[in-house]
C-alpha atoms as a PDB file:
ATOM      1  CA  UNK A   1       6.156  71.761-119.402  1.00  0.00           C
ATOM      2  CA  UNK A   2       8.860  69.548-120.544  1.00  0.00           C
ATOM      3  CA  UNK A   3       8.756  67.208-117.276  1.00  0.00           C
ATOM      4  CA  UNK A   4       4.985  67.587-117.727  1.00  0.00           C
ATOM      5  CA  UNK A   5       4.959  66.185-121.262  1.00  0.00           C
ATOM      6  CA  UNK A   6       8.187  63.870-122.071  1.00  0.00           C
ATOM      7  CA  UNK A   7       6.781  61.044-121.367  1.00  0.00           C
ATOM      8  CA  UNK A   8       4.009  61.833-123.467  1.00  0.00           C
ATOM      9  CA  UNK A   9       5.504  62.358-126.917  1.00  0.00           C
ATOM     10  CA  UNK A  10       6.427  65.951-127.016  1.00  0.00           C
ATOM     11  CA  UNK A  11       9.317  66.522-127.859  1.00  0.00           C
ATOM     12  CA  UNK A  12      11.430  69.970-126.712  1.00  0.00           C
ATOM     13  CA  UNK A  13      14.061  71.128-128.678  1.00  0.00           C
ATOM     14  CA  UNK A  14      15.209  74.127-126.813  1.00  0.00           C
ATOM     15  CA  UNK A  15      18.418  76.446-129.024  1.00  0.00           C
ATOM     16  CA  UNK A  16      20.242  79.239-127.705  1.00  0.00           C
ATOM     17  CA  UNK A  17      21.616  81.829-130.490  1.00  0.00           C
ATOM     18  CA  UNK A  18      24.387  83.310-128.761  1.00  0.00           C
ATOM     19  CA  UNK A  19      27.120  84.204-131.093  1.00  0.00           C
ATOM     20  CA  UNK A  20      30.082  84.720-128.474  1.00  0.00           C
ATOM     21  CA  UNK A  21      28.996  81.797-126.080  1.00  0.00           C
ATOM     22  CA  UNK A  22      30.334  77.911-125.976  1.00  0.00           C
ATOM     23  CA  UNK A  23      28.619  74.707-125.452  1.00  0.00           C
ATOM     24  CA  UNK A  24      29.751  74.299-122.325  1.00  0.00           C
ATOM     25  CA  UNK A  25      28.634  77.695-121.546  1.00  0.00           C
ATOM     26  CA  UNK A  26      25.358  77.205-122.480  1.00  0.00           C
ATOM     27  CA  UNK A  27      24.654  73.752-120.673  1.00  0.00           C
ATOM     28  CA  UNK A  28      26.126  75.319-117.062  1.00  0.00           C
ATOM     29  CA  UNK A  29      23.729  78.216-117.553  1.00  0.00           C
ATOM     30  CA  UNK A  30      20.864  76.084-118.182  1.00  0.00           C
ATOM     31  CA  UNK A  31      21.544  73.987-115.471  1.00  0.00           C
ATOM     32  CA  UNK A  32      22.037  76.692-113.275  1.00  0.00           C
ATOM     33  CA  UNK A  33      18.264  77.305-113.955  1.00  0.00           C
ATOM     34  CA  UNK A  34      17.359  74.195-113.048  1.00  0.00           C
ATOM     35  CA  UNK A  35      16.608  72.548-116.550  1.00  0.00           C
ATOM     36  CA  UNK A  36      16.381  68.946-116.502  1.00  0.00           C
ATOM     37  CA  UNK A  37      16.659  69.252-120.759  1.00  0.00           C
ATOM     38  CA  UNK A  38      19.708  69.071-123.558  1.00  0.00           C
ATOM     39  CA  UNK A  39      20.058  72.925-124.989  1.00  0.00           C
ATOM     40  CA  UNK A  40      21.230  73.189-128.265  1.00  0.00           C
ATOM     41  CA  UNK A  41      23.574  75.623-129.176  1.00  0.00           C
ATOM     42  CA  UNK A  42      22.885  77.703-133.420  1.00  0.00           C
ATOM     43  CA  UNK A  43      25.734  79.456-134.768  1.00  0.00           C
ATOM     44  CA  UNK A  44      24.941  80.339-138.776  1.00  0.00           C
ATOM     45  CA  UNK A  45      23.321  78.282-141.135  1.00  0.00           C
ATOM     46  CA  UNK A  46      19.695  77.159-142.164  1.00  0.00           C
ATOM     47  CA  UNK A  47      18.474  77.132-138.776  1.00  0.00           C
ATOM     48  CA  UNK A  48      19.063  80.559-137.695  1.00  0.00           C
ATOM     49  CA  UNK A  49      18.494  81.974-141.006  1.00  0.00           C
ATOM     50  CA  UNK A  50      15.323  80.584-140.991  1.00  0.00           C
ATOM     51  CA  UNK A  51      13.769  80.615-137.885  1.00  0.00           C
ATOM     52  CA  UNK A  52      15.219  83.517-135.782  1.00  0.00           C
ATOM     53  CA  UNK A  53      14.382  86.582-137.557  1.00  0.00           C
ATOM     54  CA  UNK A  54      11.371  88.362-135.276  1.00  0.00           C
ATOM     55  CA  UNK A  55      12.894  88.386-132.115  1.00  0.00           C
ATOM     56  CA  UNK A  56      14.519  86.534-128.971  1.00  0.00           C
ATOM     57  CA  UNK A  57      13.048  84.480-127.336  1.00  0.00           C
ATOM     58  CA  UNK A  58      11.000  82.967-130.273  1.00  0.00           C
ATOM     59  CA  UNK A  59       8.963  80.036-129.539  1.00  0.00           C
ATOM     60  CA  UNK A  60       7.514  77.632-132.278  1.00  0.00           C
ATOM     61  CA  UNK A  61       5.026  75.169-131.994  1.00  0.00           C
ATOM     62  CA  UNK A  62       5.426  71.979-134.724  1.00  0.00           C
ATOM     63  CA  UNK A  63       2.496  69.475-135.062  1.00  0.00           C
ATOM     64  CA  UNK A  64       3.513  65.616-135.945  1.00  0.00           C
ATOM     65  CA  UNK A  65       4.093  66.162-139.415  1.00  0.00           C
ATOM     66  CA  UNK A  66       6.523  69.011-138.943  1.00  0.00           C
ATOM     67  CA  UNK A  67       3.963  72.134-139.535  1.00  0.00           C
ATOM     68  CA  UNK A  68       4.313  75.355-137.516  1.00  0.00           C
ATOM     69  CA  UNK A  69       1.088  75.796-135.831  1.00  0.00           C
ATOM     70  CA  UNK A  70       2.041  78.372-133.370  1.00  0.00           C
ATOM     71  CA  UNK A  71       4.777  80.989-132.855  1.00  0.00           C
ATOM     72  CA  UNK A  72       5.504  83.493-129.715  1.00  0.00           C
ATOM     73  CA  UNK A  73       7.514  85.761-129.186  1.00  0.00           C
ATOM     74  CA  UNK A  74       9.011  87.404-126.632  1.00  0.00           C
ATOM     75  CA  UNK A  75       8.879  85.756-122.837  1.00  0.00           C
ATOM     76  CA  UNK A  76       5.691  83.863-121.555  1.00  0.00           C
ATOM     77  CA  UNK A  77       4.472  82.021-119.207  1.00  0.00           C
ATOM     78  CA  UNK A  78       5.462  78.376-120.074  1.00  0.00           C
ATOM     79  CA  UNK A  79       4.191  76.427-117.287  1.00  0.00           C
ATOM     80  CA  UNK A  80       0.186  78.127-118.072  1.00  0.00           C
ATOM     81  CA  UNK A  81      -2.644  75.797-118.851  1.00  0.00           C
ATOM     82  CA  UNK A  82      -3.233  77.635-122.102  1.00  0.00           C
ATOM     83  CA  UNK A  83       0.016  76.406-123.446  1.00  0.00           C
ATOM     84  CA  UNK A  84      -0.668  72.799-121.475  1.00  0.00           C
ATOM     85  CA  UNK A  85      -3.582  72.936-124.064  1.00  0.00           C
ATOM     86  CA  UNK A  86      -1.930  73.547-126.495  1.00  0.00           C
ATOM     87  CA  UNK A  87       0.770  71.131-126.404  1.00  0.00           C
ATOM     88  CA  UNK A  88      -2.451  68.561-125.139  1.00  0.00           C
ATOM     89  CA  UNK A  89      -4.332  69.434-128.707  1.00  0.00           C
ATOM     90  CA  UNK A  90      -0.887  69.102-130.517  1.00  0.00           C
ATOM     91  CA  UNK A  91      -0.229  65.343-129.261  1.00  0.00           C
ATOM     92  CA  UNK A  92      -3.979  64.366-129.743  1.00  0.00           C
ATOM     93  CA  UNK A  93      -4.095  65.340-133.125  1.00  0.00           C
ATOM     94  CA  UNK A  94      -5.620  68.590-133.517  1.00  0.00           C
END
């Protein structure tokens, strides 16, 4: 989805909550798994206090003026045209 949709103003903000891993750690893994994207790295603070509190992985969805629309959570498949959709009826507008 991301190298589907960069170009068209979405914007991916991926953030790994691991409390014993590093930066670096984080960045090798991800590239290990072929992502072509910056992961971000939460320790404590606002962020994790108020977004991570169902589960991992947790998934939001955030229309242009910063309004969840959508949350998942749990694994999914990413690369489906439901979520293409989605991200489609995000960037439009909708």
């Amino acid at each position: 989805m991301f190298r589907r949709f960069k170009d068209k103003g979405a914007v991916f903000f991926p953030v790994a909550i691991d409390r014993d891993a590093r930066a670096e750690e984080v960045r090798s893994l991800a590239k290990e798994y072929g992502a072509s994207f910056e992961v971000y790295l939460a320790r404590d603070g606002a962020i994790t206090e108020r977004y991570w509190s169902f589960g991992v992985p947790e998934t939001y969805f955030i229309d242009k003026n910063g309004v969840i629309v959508a949350r998942a959570i749990g694994p999914r498949d990413w690369g489906s045209e439901g979520v293409a959709a989605l991200i489609n009826g995000l960037l439009d507008g909708e």
